[in-house]
N, C-alpha and C. Protein backbone atom coordinates (compact mmCIF):
# COMPACT_ATOMS: atom_id res chain seq x y z
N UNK A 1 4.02 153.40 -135.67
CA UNK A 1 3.65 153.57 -134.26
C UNK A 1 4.01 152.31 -133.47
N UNK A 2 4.56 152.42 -132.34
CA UNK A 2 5.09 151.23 -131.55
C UNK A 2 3.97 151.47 -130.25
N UNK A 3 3.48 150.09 -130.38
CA UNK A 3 2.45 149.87 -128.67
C UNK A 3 3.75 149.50 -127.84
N UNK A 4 2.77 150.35 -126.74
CA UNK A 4 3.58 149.93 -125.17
C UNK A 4 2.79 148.70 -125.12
N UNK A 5 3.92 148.08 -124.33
CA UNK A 5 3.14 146.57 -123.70
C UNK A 5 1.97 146.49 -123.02
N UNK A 6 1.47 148.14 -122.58
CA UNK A 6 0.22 147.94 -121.68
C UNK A 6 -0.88 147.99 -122.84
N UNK A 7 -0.49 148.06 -123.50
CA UNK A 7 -1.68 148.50 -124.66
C UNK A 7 -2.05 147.40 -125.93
N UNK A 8 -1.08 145.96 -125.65
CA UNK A 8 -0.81 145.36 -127.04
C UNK A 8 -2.52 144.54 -126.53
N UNK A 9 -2.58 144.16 -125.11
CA UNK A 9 -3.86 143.48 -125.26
C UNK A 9 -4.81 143.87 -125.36
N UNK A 10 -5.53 145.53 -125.39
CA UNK A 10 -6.37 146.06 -125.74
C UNK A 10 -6.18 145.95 -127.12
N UNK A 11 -5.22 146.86 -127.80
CA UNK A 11 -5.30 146.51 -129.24
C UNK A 11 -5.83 145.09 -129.79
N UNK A 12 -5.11 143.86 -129.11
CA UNK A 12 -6.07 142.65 -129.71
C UNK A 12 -7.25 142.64 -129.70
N UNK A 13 -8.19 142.96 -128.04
CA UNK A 13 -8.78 143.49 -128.26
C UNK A 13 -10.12 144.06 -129.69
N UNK A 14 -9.43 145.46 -129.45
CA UNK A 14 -10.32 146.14 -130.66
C UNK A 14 -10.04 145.04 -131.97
N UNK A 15 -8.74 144.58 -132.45
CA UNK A 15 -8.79 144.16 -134.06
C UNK A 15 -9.55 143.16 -133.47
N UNK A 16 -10.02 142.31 -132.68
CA UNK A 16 -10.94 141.11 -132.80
C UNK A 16 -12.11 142.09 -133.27
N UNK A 17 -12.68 143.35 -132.65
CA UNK A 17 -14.04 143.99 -133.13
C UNK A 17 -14.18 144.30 -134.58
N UNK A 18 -13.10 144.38 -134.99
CA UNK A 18 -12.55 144.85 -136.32
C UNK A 18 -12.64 143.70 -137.14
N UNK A 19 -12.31 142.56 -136.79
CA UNK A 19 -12.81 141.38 -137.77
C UNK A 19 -14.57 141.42 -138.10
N UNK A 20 -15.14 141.25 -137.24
CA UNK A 20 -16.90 141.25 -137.34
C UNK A 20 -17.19 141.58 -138.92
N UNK A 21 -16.39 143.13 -138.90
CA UNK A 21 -16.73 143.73 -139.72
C UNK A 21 -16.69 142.85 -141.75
N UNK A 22 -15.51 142.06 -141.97
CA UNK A 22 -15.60 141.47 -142.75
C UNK A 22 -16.19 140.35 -142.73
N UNK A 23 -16.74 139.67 -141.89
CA UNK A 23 -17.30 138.58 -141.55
C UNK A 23 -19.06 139.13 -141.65
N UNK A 24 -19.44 140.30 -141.61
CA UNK A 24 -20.62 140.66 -142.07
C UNK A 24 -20.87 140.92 -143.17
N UNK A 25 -19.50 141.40 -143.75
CA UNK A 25 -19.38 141.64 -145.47
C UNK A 25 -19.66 140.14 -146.08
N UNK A 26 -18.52 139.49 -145.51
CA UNK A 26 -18.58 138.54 -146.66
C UNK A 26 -20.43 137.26 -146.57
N UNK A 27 -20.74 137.41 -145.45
CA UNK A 27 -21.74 136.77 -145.50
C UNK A 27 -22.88 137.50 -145.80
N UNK A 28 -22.78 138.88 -145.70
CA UNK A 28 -23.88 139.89 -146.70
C UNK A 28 -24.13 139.24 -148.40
N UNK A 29 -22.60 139.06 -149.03
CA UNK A 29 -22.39 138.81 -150.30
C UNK A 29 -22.50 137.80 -150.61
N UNK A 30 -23.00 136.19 -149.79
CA UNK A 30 -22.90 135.19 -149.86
C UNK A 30 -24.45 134.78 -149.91
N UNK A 31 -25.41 135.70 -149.01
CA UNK A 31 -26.62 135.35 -149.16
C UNK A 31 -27.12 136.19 -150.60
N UNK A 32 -26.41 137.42 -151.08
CA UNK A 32 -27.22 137.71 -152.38
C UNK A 32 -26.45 137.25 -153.33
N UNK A 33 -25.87 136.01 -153.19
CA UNK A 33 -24.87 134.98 -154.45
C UNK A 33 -24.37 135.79 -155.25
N UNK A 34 -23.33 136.88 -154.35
CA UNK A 34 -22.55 137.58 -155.06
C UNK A 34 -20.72 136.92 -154.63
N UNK A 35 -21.18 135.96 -153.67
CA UNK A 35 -19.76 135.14 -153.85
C UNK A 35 -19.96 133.74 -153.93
N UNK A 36 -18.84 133.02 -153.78
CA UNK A 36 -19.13 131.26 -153.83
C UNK A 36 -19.36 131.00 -152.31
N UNK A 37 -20.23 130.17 -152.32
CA UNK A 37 -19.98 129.01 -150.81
C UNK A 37 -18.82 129.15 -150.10
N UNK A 38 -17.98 128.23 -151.12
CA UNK A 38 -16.85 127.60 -150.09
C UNK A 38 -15.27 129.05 -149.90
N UNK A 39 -15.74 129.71 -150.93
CA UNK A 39 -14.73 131.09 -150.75
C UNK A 39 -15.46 131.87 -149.69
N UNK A 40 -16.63 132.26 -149.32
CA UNK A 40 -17.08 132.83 -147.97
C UNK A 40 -16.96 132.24 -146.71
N UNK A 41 -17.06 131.01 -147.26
CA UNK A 41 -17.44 130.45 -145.76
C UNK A 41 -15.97 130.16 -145.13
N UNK A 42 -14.74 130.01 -146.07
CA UNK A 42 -13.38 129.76 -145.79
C UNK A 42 -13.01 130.47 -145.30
N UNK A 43 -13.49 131.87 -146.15
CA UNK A 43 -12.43 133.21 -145.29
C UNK A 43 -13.14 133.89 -144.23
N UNK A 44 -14.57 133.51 -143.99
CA UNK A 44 -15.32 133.94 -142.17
C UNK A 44 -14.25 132.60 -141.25
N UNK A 45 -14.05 131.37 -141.93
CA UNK A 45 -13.52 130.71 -141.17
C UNK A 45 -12.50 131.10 -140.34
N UNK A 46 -11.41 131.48 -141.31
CA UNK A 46 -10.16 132.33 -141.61
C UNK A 46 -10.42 133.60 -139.93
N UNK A 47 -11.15 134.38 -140.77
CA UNK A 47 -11.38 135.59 -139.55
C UNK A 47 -12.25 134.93 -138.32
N UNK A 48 -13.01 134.67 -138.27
CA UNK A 48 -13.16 134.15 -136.97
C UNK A 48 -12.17 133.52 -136.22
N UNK A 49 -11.39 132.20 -136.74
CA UNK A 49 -10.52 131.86 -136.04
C UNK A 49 -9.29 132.88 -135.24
N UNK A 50 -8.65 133.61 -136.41
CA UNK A 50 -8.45 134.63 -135.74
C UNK A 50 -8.55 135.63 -134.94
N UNK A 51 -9.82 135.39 -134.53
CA UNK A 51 -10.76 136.90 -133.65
C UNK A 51 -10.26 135.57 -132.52
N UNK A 52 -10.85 134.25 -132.35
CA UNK A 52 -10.54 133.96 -131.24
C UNK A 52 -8.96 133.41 -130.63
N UNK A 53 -7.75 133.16 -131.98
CA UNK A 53 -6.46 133.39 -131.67
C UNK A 53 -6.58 134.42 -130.21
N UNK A 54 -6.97 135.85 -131.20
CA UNK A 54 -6.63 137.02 -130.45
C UNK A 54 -7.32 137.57 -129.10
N UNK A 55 -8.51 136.82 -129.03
CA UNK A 55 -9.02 136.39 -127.75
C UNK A 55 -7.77 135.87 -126.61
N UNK A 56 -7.34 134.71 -126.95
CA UNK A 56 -6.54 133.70 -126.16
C UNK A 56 -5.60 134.84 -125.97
N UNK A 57 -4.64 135.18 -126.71
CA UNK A 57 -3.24 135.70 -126.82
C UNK A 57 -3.37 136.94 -125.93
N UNK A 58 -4.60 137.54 -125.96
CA UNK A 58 -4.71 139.20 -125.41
C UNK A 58 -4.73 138.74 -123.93
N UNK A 59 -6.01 137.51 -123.77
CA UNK A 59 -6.12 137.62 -122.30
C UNK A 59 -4.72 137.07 -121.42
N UNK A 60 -4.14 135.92 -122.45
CA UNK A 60 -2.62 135.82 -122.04
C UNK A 60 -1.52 136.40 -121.08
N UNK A 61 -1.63 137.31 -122.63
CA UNK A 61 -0.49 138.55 -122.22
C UNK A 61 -0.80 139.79 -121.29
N UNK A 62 -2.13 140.05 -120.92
CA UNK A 62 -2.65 140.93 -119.97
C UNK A 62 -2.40 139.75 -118.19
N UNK A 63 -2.39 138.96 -118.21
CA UNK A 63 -2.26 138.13 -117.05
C UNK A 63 -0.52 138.25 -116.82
N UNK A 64 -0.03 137.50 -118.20
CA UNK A 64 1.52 137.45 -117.92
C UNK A 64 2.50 138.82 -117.33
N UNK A 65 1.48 140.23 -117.70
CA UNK A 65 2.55 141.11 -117.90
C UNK A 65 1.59 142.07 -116.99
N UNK A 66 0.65 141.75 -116.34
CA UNK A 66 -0.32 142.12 -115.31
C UNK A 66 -0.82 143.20 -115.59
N UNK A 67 -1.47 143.65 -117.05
CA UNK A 67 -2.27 145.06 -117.05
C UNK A 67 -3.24 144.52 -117.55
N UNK A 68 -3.77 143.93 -116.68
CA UNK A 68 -5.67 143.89 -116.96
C UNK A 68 -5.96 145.26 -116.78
N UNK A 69 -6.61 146.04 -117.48
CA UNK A 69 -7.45 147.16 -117.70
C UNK A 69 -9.12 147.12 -117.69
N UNK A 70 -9.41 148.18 -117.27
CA UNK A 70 -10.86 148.32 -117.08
C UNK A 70 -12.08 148.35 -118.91
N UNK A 71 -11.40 148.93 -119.55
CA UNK A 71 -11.10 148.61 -120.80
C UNK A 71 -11.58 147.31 -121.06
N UNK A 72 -10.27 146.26 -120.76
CA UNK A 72 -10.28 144.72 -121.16
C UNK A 72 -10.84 143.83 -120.24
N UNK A 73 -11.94 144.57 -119.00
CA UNK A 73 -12.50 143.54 -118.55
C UNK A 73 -14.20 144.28 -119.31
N UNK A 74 -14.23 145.45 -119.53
CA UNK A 74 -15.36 145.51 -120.73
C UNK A 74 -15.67 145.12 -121.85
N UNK A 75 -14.44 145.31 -122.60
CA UNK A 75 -14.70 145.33 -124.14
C UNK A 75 -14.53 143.68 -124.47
N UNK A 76 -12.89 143.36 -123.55
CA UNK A 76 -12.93 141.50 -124.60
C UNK A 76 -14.21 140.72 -123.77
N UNK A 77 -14.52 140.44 -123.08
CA UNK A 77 -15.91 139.70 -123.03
C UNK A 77 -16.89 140.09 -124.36
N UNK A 78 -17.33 141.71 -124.53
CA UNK A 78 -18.04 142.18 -125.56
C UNK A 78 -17.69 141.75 -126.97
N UNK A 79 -16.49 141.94 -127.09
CA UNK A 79 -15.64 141.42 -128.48
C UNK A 79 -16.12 139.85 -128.72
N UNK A 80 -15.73 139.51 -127.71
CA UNK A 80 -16.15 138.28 -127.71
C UNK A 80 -17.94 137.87 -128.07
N UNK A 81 -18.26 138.12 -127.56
CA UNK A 81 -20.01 137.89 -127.77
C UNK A 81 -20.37 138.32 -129.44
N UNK A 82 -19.92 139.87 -129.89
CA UNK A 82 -20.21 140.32 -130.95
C UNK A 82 -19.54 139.31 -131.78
N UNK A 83 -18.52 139.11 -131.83
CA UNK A 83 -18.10 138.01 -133.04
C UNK A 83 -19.11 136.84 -133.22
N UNK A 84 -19.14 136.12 -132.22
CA UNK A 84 -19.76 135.12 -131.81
C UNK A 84 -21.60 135.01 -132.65
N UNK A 85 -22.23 136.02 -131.79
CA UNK A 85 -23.27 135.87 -131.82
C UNK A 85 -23.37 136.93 -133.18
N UNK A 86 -22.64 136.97 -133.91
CA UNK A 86 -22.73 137.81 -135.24
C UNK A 86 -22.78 136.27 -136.03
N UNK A 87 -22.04 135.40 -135.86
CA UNK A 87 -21.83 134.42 -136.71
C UNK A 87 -22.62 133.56 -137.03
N UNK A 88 -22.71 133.14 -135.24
CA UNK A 88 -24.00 132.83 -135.30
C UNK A 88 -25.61 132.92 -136.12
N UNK A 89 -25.67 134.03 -135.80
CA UNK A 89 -26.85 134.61 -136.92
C UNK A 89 -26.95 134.37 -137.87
N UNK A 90 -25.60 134.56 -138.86
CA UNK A 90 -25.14 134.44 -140.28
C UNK A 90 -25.47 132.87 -140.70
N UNK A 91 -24.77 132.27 -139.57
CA UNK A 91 -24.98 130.50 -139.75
C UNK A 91 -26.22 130.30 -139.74
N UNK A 92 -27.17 130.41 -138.86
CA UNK A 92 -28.03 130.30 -138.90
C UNK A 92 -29.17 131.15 -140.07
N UNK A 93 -29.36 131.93 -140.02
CA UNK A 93 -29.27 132.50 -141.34
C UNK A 93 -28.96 131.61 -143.13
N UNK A 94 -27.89 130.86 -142.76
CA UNK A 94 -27.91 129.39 -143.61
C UNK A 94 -28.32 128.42 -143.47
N UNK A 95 -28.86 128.25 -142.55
CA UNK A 95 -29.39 126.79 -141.68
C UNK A 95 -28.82 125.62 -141.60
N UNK A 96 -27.33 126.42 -141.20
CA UNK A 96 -26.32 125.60 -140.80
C UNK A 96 -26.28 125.24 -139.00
N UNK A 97 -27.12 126.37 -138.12
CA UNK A 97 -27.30 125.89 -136.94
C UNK A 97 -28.91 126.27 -136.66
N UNK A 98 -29.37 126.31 -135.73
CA UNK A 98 -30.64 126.20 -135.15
C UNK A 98 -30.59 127.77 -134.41
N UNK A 99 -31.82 128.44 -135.29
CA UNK A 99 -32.12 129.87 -134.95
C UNK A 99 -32.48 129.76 -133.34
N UNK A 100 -33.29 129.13 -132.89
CA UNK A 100 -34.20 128.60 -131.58
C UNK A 100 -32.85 128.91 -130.51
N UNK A 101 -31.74 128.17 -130.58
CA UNK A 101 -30.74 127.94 -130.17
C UNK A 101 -29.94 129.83 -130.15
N UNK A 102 -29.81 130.20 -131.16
CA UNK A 102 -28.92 131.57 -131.51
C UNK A 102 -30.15 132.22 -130.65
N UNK A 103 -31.63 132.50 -130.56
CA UNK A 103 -31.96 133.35 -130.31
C UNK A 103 -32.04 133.41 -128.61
N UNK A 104 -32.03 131.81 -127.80
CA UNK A 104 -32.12 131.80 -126.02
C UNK A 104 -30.52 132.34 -126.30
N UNK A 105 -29.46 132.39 -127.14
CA UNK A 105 -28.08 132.13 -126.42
C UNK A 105 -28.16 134.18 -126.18
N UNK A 106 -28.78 134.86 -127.38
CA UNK A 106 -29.11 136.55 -127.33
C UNK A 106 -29.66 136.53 -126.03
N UNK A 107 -30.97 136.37 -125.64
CA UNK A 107 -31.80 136.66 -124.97
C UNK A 107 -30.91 136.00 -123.65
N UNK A 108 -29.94 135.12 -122.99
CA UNK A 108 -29.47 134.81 -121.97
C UNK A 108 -28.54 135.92 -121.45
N UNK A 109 -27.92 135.89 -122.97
CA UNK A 109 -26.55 136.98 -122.42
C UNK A 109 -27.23 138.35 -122.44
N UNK A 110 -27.88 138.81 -122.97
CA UNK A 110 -28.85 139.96 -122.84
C UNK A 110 -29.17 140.23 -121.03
N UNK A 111 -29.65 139.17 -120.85
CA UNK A 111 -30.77 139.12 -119.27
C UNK A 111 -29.25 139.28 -117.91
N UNK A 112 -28.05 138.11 -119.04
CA UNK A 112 -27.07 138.63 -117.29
C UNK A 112 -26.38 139.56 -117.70
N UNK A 113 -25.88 139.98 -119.03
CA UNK A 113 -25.34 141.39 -118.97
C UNK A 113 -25.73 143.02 -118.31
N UNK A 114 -27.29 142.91 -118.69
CA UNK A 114 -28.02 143.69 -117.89
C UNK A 114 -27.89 143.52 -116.54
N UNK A 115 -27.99 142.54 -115.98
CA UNK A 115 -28.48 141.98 -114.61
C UNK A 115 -26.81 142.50 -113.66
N UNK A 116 -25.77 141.95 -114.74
CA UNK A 116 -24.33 142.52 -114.53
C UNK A 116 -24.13 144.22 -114.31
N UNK A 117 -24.28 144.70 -115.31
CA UNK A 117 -24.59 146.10 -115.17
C UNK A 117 -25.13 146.39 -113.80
N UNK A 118 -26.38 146.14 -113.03
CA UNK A 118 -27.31 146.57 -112.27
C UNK A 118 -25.97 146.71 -111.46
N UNK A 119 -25.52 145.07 -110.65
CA UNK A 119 -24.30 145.05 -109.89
C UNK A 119 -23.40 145.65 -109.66
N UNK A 120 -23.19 146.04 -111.15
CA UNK A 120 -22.09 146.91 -111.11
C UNK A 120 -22.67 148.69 -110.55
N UNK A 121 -23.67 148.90 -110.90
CA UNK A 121 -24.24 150.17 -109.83
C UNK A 121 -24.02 150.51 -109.08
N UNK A 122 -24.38 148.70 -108.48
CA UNK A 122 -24.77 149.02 -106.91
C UNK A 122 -23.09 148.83 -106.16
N UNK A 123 -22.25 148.98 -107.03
CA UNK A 123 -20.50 148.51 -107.17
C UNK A 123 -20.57 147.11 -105.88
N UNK A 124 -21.31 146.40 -106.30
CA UNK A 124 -21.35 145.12 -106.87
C UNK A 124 -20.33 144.10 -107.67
N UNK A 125 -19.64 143.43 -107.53
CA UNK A 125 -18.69 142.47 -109.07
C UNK A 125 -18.90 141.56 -108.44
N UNK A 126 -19.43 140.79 -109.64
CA UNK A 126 -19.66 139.04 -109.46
C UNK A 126 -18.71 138.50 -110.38
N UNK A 127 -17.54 137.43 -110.10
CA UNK A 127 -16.53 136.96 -111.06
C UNK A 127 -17.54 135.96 -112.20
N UNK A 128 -17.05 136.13 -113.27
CA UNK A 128 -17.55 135.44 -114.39
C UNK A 128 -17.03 133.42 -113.75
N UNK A 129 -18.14 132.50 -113.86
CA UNK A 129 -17.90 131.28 -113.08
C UNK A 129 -17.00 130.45 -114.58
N UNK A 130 -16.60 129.54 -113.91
CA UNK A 130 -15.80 128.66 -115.11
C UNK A 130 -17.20 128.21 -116.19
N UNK A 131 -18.02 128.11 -115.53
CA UNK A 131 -19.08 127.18 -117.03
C UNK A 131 -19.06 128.73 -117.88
N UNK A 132 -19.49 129.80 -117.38
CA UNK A 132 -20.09 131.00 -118.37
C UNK A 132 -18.54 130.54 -119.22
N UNK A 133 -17.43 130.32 -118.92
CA UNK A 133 -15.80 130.45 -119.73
C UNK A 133 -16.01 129.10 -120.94
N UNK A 134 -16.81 128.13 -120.38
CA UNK A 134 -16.63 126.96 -121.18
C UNK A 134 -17.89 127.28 -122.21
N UNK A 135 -18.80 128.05 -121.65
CA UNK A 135 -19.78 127.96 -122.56
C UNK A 135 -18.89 128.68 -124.00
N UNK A 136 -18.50 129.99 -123.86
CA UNK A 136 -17.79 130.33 -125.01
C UNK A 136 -16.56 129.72 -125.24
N UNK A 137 -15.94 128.69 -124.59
CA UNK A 137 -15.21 127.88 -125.48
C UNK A 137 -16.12 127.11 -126.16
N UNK A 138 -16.68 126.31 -126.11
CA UNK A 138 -17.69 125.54 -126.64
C UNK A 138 -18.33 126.19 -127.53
N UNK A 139 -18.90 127.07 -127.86
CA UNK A 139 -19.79 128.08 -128.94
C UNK A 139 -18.17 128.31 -129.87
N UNK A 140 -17.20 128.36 -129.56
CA UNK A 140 -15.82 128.81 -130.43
C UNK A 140 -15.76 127.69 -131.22
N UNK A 141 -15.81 126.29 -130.63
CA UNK A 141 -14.94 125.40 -131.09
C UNK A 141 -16.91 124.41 -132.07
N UNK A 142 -17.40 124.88 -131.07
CA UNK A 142 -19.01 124.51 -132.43
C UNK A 142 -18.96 125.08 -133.48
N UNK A 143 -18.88 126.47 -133.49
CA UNK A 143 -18.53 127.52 -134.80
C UNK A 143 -17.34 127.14 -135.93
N UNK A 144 -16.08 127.13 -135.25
CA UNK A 144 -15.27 126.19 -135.72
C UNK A 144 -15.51 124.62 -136.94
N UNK A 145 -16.16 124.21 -135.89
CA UNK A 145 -16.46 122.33 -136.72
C UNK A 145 -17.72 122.60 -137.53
N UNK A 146 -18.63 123.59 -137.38
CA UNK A 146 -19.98 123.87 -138.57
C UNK A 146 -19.15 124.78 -139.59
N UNK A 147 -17.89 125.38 -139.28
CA UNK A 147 -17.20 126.20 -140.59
C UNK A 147 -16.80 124.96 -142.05
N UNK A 148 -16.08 124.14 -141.23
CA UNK A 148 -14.90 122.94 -141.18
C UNK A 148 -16.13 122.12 -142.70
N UNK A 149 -17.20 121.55 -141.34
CA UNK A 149 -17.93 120.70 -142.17
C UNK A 149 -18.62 121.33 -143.05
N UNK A 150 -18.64 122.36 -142.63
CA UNK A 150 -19.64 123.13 -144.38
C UNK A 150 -18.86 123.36 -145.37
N UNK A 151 -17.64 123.70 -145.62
CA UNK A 151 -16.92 123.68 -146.52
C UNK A 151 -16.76 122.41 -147.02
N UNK A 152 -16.08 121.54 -146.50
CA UNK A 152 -16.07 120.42 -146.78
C UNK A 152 -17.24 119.87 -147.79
N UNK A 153 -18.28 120.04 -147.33
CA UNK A 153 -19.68 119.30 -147.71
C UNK A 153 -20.24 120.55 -149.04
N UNK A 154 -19.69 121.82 -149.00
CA UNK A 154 -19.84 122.19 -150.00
C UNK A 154 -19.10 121.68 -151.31
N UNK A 155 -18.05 120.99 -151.01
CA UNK A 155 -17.15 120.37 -151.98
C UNK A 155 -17.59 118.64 -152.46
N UNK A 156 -17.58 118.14 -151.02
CA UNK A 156 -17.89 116.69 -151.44
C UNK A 156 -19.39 116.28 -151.48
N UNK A 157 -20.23 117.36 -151.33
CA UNK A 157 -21.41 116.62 -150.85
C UNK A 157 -21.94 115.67 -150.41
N UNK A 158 -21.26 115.36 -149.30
CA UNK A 158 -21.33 114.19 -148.36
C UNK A 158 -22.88 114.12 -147.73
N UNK A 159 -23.87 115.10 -147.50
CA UNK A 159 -24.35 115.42 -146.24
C UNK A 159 -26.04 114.75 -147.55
N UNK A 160 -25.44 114.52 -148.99
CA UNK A 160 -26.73 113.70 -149.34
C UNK A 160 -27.17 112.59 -149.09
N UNK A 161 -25.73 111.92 -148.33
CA UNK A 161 -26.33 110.52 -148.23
C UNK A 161 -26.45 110.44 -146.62
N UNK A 162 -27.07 111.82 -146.04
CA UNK A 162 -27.33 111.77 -144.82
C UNK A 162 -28.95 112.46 -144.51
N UNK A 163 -30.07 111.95 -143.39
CA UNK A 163 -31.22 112.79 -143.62
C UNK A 163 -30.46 114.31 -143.14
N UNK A 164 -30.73 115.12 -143.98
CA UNK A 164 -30.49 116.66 -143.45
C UNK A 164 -30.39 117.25 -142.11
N UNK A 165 -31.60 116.61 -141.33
CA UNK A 165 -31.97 117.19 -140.08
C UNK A 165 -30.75 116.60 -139.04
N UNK A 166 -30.69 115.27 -139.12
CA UNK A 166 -29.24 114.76 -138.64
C UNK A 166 -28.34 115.27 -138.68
N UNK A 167 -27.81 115.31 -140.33
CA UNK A 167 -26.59 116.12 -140.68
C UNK A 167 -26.69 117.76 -140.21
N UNK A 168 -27.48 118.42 -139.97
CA UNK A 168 -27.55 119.39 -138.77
C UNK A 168 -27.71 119.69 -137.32
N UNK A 169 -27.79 118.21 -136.98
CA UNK A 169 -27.99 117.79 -135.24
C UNK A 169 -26.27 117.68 -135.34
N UNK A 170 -25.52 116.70 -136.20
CA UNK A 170 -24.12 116.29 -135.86
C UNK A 170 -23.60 117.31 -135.68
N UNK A 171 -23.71 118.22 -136.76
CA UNK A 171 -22.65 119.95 -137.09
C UNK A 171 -22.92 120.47 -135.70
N UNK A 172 -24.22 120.21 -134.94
CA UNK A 172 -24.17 121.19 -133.78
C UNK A 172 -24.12 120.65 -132.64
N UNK A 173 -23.87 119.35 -132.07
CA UNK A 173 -24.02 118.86 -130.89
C UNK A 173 -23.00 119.76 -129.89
N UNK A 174 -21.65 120.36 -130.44
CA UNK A 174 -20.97 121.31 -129.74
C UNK A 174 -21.66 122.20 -129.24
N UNK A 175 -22.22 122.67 -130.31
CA UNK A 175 -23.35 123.81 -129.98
C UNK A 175 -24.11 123.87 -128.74
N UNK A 176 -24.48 122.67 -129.00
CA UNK A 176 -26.00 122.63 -128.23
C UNK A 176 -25.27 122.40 -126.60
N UNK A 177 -24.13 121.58 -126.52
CA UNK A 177 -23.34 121.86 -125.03
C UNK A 177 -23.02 122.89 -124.44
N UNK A 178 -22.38 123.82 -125.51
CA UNK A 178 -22.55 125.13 -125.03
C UNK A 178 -23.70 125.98 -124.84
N UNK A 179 -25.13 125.52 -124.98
CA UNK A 179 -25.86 125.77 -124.69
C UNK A 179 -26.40 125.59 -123.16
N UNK A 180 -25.91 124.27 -122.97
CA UNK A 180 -26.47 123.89 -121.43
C UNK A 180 -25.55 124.15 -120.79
N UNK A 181 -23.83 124.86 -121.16
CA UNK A 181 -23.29 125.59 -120.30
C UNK A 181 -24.04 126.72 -119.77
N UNK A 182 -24.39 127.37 -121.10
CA UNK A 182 -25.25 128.80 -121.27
C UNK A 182 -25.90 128.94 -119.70
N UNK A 183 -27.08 127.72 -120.04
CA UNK A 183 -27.99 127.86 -118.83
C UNK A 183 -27.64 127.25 -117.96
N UNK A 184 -26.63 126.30 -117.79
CA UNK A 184 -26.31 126.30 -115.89
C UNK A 184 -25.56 127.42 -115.66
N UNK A 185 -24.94 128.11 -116.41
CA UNK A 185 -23.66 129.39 -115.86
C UNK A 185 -24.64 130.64 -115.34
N UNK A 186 -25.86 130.96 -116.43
CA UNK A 186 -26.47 131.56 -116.14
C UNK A 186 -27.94 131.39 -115.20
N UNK A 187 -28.23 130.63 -114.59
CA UNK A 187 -28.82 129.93 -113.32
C UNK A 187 -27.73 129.90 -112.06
N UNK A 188 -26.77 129.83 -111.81
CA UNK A 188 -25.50 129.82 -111.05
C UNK A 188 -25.51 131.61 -110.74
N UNK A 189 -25.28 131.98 -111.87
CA UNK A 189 -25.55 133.44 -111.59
C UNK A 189 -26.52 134.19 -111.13
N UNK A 190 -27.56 133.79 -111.32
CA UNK A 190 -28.44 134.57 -110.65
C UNK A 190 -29.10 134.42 -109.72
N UNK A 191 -28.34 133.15 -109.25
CA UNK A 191 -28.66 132.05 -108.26
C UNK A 191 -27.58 133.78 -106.83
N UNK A 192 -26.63 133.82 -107.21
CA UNK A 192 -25.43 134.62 -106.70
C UNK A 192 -26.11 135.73 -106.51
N UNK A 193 -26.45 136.60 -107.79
CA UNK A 193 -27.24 137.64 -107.35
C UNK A 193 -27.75 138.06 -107.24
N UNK A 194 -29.11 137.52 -106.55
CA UNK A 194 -30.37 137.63 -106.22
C UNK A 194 -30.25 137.82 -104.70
N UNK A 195 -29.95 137.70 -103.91
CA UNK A 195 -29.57 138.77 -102.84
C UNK A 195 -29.58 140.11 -103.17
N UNK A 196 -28.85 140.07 -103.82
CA UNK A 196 -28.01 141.86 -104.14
C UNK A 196 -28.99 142.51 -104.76
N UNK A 197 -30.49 141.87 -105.52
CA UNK A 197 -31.04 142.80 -106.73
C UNK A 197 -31.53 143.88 -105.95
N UNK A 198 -31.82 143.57 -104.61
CA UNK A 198 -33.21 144.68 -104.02
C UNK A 198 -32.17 145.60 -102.83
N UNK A 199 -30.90 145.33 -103.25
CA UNK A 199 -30.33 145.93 -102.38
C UNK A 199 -29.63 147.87 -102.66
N UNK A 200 -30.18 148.50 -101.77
CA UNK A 200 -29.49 149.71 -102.29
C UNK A 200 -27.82 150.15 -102.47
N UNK A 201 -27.50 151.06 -103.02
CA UNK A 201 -26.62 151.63 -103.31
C UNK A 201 -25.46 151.96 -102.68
N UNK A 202 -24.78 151.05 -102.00
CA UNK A 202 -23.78 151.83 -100.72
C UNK A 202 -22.86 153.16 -101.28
């Protein structure tokens, strides 16, 4: 089957949704030590990175070749989050990042996705601001360096001659920036549409 060009960035798209799926496998099999450490955690590395390759490349080529679709202003934001905040979990889940942290970043995007939706009702569109863009660069490239250093440290065990709690502040300081993107992007936003909440339906 040959994609038309209008279709190659949706397809990226969906296969980014399509990664999740082994990235839940393999960290299913990692917490009941039915695989190794550093072979799970390499190949979520592996697929994640790739989910967000195909992030970059889709939104790319939908700009370069001008078929943004209604589609790809739904689903890759969504794609995006599900990878993300799937991994999240998982990491945390290892107590490789801070649950506290994974659970405001759910409950934020929860409150403006909804809050997005409403807008969109009332046909409403509020443009996504540059911080909400940096926050998920920042959550990409934190995810990234807690993959990096956990492998690593599963091999050299470096992180003994460090107190633990540290050596889990360092792995996440990315993190935690994209966190206070989180909440200025989403304060900015609702800063925007709070006018609009009580407004009816044109």
């Amino acid at each position: 089957m040959i994609l038309k060009k209008t279709n190659i960035p949706n397809f990226l798209t969906i296969t980014r949704l399509i990664f999740v799926i082994p990235v839940i496998i393999l960290f299913s099999l990692l917490l009941e030590n039915k695989i190794g450490t550093t072979l799970a955690l390499s190949l979520n590395l592996l697929f994640f990175a790739l989910a967000m390759l195909t992030d970059y490349v889709d939104g790319l080529l939908a700009r370069k070749w001008k078929v943004v679709s209604t589609f790809g202003k739904l689903f890759d934001p969504l794609a995006d989050k599900i990878m993300i905040t799937t991994t999240l979990i998982f990491l945390a889940t290892l107590n490789l990042t801070y649950v506290f942290l994974v659970v405001l970043f759910i409950i934020r995007d929860l409150v403006v996705d909804g809050s997005r939706n409403l807008m969109a009702a009332k046909n409403i569109s509020i443009a996504a601001s540059i911080w909400g863009k940096l926050k998920t660069v920042f959550q990409s490239a934190g995810i990234l360096i807690i993959f990096v250093v956990a492998i690593a440290n599963s091999e050299l065990q470096f992180s003994n001659n460090l107190n633990y709690d540290l050596y889990i502040f360092l792995i996440n300081i990315i993190i935690i920036i994209a966190y206070v993107f989180s909440i200025l992007s989403g304060y900015l936003y609702f800063k925007t549409v709070l006018p609009y909440l009580f407004v009816k339906k044109k």
